[in-house]
C-alpha atoms as a PDB file:
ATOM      1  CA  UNK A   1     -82.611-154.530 151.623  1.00  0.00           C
ATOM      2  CA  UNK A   2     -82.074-154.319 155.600  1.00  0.00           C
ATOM      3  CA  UNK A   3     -84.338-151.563 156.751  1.00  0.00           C
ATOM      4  CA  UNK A   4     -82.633-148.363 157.809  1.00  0.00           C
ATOM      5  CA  UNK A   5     -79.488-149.450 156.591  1.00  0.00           C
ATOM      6  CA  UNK A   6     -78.693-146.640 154.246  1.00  0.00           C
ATOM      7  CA  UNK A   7     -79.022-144.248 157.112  1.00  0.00           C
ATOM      8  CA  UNK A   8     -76.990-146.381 159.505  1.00  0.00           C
ATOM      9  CA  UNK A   9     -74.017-146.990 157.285  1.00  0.00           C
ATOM     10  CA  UNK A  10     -73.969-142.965 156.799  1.00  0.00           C
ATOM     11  CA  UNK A  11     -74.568-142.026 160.549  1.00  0.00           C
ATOM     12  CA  UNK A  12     -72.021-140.881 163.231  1.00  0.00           C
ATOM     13  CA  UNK A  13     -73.147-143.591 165.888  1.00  0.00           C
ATOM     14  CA  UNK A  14     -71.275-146.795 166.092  1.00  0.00           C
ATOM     15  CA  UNK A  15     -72.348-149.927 167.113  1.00  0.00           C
ATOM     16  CA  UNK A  16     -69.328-150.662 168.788  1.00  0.00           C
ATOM     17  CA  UNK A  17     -70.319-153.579 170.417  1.00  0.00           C
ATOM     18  CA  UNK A  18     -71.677-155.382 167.409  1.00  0.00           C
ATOM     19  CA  UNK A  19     -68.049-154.739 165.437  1.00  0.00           C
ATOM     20  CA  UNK A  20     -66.191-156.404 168.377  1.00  0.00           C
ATOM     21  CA  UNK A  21     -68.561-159.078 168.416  1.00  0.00           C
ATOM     22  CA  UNK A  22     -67.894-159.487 164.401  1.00  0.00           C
ATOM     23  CA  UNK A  23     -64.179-159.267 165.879  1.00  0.00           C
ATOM     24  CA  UNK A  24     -64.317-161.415 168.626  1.00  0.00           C
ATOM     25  CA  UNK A  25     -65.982-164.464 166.768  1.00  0.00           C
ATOM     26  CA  UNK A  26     -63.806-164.062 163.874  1.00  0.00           C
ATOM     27  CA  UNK A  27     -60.533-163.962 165.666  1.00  0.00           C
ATOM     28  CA  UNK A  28     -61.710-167.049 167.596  1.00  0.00           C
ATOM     29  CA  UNK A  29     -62.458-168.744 164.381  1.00  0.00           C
ATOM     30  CA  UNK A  30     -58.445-167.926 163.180  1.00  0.00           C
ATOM     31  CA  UNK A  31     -57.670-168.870 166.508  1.00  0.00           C
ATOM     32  CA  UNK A  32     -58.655-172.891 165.979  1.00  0.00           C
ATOM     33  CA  UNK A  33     -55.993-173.445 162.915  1.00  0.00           C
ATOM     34  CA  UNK A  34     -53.184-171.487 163.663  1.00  0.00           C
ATOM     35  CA  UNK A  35     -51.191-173.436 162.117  1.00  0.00           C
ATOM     36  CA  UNK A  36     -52.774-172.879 158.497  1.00  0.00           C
ATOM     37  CA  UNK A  37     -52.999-169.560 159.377  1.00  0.00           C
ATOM     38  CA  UNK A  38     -49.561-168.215 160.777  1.00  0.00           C
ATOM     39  CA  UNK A  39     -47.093-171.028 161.043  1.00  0.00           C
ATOM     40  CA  UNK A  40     -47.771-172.059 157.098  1.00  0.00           C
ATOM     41  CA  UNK A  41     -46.836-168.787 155.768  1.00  0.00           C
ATOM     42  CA  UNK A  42     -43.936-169.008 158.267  1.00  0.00           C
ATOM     43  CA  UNK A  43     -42.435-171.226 157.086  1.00  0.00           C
ATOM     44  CA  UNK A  44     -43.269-170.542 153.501  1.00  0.00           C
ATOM     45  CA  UNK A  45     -41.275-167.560 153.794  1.00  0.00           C
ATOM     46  CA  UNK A  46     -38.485-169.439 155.882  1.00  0.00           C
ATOM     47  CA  UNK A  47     -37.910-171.515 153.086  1.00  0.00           C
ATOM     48  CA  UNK A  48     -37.940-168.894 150.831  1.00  0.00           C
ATOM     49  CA  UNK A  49     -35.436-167.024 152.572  1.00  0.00           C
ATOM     50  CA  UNK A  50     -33.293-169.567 152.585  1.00  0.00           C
ATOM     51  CA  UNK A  51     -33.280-171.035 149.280  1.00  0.00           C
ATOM     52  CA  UNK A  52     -33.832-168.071 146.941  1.00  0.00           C
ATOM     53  CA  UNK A  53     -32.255-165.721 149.235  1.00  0.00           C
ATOM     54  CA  UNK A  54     -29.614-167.248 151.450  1.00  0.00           C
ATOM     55  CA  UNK A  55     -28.148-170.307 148.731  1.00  0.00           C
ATOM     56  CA  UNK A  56     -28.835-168.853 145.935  1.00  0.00           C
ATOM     57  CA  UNK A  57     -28.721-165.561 146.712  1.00  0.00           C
ATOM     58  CA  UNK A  58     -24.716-165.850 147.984  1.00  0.00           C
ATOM     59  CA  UNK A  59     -24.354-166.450 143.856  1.00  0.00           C
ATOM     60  CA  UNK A  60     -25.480-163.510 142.838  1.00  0.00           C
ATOM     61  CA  UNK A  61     -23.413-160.071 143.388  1.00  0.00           C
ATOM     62  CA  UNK A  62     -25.036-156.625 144.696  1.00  0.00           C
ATOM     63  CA  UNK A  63     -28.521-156.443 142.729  1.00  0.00           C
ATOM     64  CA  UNK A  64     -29.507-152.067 143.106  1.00  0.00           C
ATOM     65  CA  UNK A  65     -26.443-151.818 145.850  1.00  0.00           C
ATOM     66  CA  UNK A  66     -28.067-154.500 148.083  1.00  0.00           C
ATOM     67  CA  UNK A  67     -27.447-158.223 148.908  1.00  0.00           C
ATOM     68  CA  UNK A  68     -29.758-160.388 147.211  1.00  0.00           C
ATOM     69  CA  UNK A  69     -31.208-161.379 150.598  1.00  0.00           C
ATOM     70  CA  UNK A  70     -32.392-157.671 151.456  1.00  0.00           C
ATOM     71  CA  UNK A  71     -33.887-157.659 148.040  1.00  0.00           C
ATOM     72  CA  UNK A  72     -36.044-159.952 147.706  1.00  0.00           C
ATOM     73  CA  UNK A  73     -37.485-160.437 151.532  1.00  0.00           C
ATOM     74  CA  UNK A  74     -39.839-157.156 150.685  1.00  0.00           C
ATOM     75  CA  UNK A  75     -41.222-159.181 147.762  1.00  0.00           C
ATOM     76  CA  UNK A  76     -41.313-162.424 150.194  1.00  0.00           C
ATOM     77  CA  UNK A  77     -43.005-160.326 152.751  1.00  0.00           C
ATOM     78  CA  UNK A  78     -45.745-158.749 150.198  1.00  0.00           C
ATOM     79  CA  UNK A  79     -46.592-162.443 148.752  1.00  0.00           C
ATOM     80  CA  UNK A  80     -47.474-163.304 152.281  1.00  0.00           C
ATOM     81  CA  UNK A  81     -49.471-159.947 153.143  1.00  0.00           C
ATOM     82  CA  UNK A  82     -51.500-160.856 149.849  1.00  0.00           C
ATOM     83  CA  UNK A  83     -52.148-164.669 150.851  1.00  0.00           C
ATOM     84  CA  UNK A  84     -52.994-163.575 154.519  1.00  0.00           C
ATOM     85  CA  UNK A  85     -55.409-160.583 153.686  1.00  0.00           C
ATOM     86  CA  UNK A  86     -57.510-162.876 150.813  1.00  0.00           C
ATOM     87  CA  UNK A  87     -57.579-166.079 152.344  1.00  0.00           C
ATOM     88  CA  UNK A  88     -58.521-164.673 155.172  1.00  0.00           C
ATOM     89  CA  UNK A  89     -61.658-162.394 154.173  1.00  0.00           C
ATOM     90  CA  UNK A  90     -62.661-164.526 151.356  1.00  0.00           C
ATOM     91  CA  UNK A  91     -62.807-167.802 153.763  1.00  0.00           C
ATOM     92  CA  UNK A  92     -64.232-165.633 156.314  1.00  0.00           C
ATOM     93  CA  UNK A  93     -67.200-164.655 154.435  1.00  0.00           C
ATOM     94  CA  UNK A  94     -67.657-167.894 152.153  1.00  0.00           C
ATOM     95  CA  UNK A  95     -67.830-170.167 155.358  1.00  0.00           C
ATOM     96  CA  UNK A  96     -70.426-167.559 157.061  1.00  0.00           C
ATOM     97  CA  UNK A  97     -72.818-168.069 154.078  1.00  0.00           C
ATOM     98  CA  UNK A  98     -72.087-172.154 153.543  1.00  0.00           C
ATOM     99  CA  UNK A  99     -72.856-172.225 157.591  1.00  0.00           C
ATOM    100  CA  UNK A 100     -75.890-169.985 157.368  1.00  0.00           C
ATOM    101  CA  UNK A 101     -74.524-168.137 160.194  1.00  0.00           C
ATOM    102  CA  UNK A 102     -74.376-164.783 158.148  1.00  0.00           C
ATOM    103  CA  UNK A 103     -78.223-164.477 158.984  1.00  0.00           C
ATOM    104  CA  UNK A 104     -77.441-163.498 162.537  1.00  0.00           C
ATOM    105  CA  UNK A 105     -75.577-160.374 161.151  1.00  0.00           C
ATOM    106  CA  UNK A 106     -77.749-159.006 158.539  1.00  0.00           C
ATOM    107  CA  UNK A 107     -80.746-159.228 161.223  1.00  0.00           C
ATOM    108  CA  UNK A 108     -78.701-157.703 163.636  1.00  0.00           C
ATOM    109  CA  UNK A 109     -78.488-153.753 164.299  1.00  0.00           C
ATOM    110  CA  UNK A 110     -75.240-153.496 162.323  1.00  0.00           C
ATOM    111  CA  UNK A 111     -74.907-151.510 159.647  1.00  0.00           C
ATOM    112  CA  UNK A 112     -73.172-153.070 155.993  1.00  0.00           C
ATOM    113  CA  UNK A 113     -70.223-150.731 156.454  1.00  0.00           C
ATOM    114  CA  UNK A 114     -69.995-152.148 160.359  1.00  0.00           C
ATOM    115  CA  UNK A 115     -70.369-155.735 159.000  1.00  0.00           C
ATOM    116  CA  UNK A 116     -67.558-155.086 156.345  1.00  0.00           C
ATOM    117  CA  UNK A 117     -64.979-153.104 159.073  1.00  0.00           C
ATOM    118  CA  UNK A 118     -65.385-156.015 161.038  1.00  0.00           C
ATOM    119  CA  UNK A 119     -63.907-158.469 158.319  1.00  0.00           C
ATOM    120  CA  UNK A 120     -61.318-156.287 157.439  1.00  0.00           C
ATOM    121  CA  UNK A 121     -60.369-155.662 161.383  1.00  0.00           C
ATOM    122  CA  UNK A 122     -59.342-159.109 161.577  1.00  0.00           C
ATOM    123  CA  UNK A 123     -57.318-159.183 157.986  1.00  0.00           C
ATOM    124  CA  UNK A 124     -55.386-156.748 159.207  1.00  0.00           C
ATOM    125  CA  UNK A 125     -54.352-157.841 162.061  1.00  0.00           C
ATOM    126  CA  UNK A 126     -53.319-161.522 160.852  1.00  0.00           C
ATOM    127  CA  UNK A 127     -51.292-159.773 157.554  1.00  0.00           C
ATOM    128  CA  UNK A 128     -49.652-157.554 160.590  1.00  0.00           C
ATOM    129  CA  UNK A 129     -48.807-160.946 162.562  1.00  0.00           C
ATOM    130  CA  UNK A 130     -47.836-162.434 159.918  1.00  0.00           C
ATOM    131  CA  UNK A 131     -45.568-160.056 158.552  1.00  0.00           C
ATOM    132  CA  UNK A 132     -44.172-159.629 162.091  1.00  0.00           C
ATOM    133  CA  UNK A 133     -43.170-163.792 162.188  1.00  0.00           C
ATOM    134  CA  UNK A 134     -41.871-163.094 158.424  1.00  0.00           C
ATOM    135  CA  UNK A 135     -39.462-160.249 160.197  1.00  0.00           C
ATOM    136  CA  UNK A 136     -38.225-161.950 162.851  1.00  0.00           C
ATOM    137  CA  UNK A 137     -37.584-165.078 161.265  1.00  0.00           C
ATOM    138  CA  UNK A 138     -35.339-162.659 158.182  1.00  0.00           C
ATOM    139  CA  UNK A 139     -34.025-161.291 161.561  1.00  0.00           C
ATOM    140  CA  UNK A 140     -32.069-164.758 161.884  1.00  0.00           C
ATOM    141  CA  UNK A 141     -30.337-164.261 158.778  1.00  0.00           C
ATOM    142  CA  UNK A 142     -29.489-160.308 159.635  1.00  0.00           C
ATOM    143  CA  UNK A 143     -31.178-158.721 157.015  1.00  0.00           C
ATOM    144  CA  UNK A 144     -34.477-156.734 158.930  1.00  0.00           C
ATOM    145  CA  UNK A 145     -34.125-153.540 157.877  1.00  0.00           C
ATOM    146  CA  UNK A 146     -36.831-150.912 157.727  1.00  0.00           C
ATOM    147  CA  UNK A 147     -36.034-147.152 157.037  1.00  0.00           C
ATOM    148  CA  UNK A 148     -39.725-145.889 157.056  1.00  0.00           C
ATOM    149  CA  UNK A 149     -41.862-147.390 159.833  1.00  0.00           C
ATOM    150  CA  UNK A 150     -44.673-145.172 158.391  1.00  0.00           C
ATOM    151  CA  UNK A 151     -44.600-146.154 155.288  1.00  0.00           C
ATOM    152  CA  UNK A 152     -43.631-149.722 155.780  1.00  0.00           C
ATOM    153  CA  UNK A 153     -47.004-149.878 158.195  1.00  0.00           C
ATOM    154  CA  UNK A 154     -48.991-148.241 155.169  1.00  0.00           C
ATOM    155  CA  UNK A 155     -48.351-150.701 152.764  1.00  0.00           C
ATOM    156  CA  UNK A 156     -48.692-153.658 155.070  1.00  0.00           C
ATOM    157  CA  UNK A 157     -52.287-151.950 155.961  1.00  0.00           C
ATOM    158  CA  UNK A 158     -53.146-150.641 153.115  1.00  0.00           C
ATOM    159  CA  UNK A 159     -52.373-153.651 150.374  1.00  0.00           C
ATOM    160  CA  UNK A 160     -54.214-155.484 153.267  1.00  0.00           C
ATOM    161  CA  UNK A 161     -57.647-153.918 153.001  1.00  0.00           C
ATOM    162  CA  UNK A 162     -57.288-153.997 148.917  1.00  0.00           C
ATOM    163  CA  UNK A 163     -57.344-157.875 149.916  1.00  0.00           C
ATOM    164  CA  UNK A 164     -59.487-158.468 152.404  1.00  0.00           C
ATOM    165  CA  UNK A 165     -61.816-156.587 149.987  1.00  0.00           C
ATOM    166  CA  UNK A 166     -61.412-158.476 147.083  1.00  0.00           C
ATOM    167  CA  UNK A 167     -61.650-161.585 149.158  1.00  0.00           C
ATOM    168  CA  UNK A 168     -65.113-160.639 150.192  1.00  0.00           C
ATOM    169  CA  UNK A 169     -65.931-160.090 146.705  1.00  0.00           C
ATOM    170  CA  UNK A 170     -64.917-163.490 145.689  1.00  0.00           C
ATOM    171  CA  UNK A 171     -66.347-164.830 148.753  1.00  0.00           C
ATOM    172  CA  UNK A 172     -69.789-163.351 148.330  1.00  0.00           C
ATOM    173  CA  UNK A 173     -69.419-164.775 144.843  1.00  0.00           C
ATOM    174  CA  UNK A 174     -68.063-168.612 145.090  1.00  0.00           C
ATOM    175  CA  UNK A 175     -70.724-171.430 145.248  1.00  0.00           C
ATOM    176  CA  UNK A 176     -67.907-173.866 146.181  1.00  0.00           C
ATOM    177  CA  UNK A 177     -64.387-174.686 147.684  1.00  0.00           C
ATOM    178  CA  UNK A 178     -62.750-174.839 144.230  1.00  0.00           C
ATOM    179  CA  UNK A 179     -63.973-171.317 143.090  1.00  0.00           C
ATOM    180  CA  UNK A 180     -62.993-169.726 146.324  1.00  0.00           C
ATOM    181  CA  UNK A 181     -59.226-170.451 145.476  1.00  0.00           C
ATOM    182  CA  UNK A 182     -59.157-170.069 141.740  1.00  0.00           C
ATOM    183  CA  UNK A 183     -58.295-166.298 142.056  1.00  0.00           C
ATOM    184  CA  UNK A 184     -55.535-167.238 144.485  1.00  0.00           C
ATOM    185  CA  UNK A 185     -54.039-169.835 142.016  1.00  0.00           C
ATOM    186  CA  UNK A 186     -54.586-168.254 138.485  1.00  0.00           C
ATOM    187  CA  UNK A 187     -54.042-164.467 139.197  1.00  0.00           C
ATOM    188  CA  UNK A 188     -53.142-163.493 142.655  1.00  0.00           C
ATOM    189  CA  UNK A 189     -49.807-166.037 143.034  1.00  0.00           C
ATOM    190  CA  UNK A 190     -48.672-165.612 138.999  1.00  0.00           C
ATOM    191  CA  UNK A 191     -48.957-161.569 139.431  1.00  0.00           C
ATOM    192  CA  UNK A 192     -47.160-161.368 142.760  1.00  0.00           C
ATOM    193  CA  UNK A 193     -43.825-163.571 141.305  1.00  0.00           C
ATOM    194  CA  UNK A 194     -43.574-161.521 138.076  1.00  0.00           C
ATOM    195  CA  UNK A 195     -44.040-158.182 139.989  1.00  0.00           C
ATOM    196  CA  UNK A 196     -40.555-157.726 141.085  1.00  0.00           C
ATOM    197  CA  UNK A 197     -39.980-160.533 144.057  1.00  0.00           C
ATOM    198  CA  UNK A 198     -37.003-161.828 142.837  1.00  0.00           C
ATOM    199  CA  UNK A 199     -35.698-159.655 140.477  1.00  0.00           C
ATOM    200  CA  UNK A 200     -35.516-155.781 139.022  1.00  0.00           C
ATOM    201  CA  UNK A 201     -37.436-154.547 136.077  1.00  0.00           C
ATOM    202  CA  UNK A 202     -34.065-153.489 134.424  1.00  0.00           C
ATOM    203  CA  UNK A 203     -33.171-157.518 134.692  1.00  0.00           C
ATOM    204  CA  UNK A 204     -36.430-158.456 132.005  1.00  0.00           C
ATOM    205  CA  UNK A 205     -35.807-158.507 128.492  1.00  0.00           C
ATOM    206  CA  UNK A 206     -37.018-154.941 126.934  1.00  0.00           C
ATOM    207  CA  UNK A 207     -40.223-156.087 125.171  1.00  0.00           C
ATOM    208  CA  UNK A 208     -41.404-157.499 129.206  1.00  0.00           C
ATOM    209  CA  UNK A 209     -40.742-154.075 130.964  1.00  0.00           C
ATOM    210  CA  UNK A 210     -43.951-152.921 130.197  1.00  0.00           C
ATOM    211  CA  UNK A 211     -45.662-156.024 131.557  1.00  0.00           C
ATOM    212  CA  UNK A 212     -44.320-155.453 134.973  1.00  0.00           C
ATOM    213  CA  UNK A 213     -45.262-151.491 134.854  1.00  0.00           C
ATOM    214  CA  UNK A 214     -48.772-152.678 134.028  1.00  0.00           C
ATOM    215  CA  UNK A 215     -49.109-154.661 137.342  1.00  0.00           C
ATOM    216  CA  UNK A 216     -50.117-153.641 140.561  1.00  0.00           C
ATOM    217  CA  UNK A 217     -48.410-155.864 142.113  1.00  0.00           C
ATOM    218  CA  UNK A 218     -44.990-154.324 141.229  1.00  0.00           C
ATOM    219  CA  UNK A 219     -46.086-150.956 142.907  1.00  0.00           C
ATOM    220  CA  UNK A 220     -47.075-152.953 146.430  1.00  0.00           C
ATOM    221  CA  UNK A 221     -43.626-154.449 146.303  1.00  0.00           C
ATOM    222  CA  UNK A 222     -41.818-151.483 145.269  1.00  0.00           C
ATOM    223  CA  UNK A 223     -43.540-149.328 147.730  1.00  0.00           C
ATOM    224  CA  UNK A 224     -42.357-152.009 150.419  1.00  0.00           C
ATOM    225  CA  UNK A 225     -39.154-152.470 149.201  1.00  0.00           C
ATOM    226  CA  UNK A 226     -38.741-148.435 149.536  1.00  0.00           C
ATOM    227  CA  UNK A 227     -39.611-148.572 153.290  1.00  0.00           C
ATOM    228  CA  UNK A 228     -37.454-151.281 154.035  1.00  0.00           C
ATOM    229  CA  UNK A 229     -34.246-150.835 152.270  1.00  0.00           C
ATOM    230  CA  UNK A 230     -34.859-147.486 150.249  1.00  0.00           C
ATOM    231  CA  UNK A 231     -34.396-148.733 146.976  1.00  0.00           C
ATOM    232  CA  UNK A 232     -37.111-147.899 143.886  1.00  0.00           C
ATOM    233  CA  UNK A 233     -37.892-148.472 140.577  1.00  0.00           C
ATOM    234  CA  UNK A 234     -40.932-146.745 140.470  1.00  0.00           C
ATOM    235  CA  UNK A 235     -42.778-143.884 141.976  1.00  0.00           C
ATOM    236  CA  UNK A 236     -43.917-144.643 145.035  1.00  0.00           C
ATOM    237  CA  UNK A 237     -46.939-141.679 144.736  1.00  0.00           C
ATOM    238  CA  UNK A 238     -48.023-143.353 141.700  1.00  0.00           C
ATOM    239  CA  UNK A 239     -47.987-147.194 143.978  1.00  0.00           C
ATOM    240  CA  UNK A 240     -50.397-145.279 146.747  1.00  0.00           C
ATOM    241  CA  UNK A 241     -52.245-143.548 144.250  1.00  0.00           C
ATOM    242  CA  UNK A 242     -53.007-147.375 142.510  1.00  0.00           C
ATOM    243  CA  UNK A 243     -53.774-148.642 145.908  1.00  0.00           C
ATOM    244  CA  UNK A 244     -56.010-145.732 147.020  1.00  0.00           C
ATOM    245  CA  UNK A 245     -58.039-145.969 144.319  1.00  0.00           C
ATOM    246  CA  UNK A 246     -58.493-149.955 144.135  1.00  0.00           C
ATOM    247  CA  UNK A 247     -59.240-149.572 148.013  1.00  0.00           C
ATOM    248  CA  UNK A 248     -61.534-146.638 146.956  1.00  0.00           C
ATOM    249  CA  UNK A 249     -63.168-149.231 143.820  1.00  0.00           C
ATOM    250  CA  UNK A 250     -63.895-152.038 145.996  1.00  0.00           C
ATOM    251  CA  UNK A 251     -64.845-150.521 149.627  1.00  0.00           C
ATOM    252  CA  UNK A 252     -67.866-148.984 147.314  1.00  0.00           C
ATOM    253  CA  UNK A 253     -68.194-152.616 145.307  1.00  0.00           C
ATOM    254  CA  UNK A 254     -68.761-154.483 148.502  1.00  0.00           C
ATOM    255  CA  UNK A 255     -71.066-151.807 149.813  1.00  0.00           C
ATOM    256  CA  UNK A 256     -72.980-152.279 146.859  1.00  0.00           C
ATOM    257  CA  UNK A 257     -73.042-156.177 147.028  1.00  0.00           C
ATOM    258  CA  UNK A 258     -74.031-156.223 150.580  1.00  0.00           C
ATOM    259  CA  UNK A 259     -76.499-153.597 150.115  1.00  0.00           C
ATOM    260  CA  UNK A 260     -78.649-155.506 147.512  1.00  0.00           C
ATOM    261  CA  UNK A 261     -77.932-158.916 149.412  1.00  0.00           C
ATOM    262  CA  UNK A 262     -75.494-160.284 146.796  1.00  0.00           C
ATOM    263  CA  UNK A 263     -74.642-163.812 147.503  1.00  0.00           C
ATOM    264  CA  UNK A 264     -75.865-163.292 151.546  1.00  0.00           C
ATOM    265  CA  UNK A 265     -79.927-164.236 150.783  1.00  0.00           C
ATOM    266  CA  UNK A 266     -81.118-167.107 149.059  1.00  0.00           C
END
């Protein structure tokens, strides 16, 4: 265990230097492949827009009293938050250990909860810029809308950090390339398309309701899709509630992993 760290990640003092350091290096790192990292998911969501939303959706009539288009971009939007936030972290942390440069931080004066701010600093900022591109590029096809800048910024941050945490956690975890994106493949992408992206609970046969009540991914989209054009299916106390305490589960699961050096020493 790093000496003193249990009374550094408690203390008031802040290495501030260290975190922007952590910053720095990792926003330099993001900066080398931009284009896998902002103009992919660009696009991605441009084509989106414009198949599901824009052809297709000028077939379908009003779906909750809004054009298809405004319905599903807050689905579009959250898919993209998702991809940004766990790519990011997981990659982040995987490369660190495969490059042995992790060392330098856990003998530096940082403190685990320093060391973990620092990751999540720069997940939240390329989910923010990426939803920003996603926004501008809907802007195009005039359907931007956001009623609650508050909450639309809380569940862009918020499903953000649930992430960029679990990325960690399967970063800290993966022994190779394949592993790293198995979660991404097999849970994160299936979850996200039958929470509510492209259509409403109400639309799924009876016996499938429950399903999408079950997943946490429905709440993140509903929340978002409340902020933007005001239209629920859910309670939205219940969706921050669910992503308070996942935030809550894994902040305290990572702690724990890089407390007892879990996947950082060999």
């Amino acid at each position: 265990m790093k000496d003193g760290s249990a009374v550094a990640d408690i203390g008031p003092v802040i290495n501030w230097i260290g975190l922007w350091t952590i910053v720095r290096r990792e926003w330099s790192r993001l900066m080398r492949v931009p284009v896998q990292a902002f103009i992919a998911p660009w696009i991605s969501a441009l084509l989106f827009i414009f198949i599901f939303g824009f052809v297709v959706g000028g077939r379908i009539a009003l779906i909750g009293g809004h054009h298809y288009l405004e319905f599903v971009l807050p689905g579009i939007l959250m898919l993209n938050i998702v991809n940004a936030a766990f790519l990011q972290s997981s990659s982040q942390i995987y490369f660190s250990r495969f490059l042995r440069y992790v060392e330098e931080s856990l003998v530096s004066p940082l403190s685990y909860a320093e060391m973990i701010a620092g990751v999540l600093s720069v997940v939240i900022v390329r989910s923010v810029i990426t939803a920003i591109g996603i926004l501008i590029i809907a802007s195009l096809f005039g359907v931007t809308h956001i009623q609650s800048v508050w909450e639309f910024l809380y569940w862009v941050v918020s499903v953000s950090v649930v992430f960029g945490l679990l990325g960690i956690i399967i970063g800290l975890w993966a022994n190779n390339f394949e592993q790293l994106t198995i979660l991404n493949v097999f849970f994160i992408t299936p979850l996200s398309f039958v929470g509510g992206v492209f259509n409403t609970v109400s639309m799924l046969p009876k016996w499938m309701q429950w399903v999408a009540y079950a997943n946490p991914f429905f709440y993140f989209i509903n929340g978002l899709r409340h902020a933007m054009i005001g239209f629920t299916e859910g309670s939205e106390w219940l969706g921050v509630g669910v992503t308070l305490a996942l935030a809550v589960v894994m902040s305290v699961t990572v702690w724990r992993l890089f407390s007892i050096g879990y996947g950082l020493r060999e």
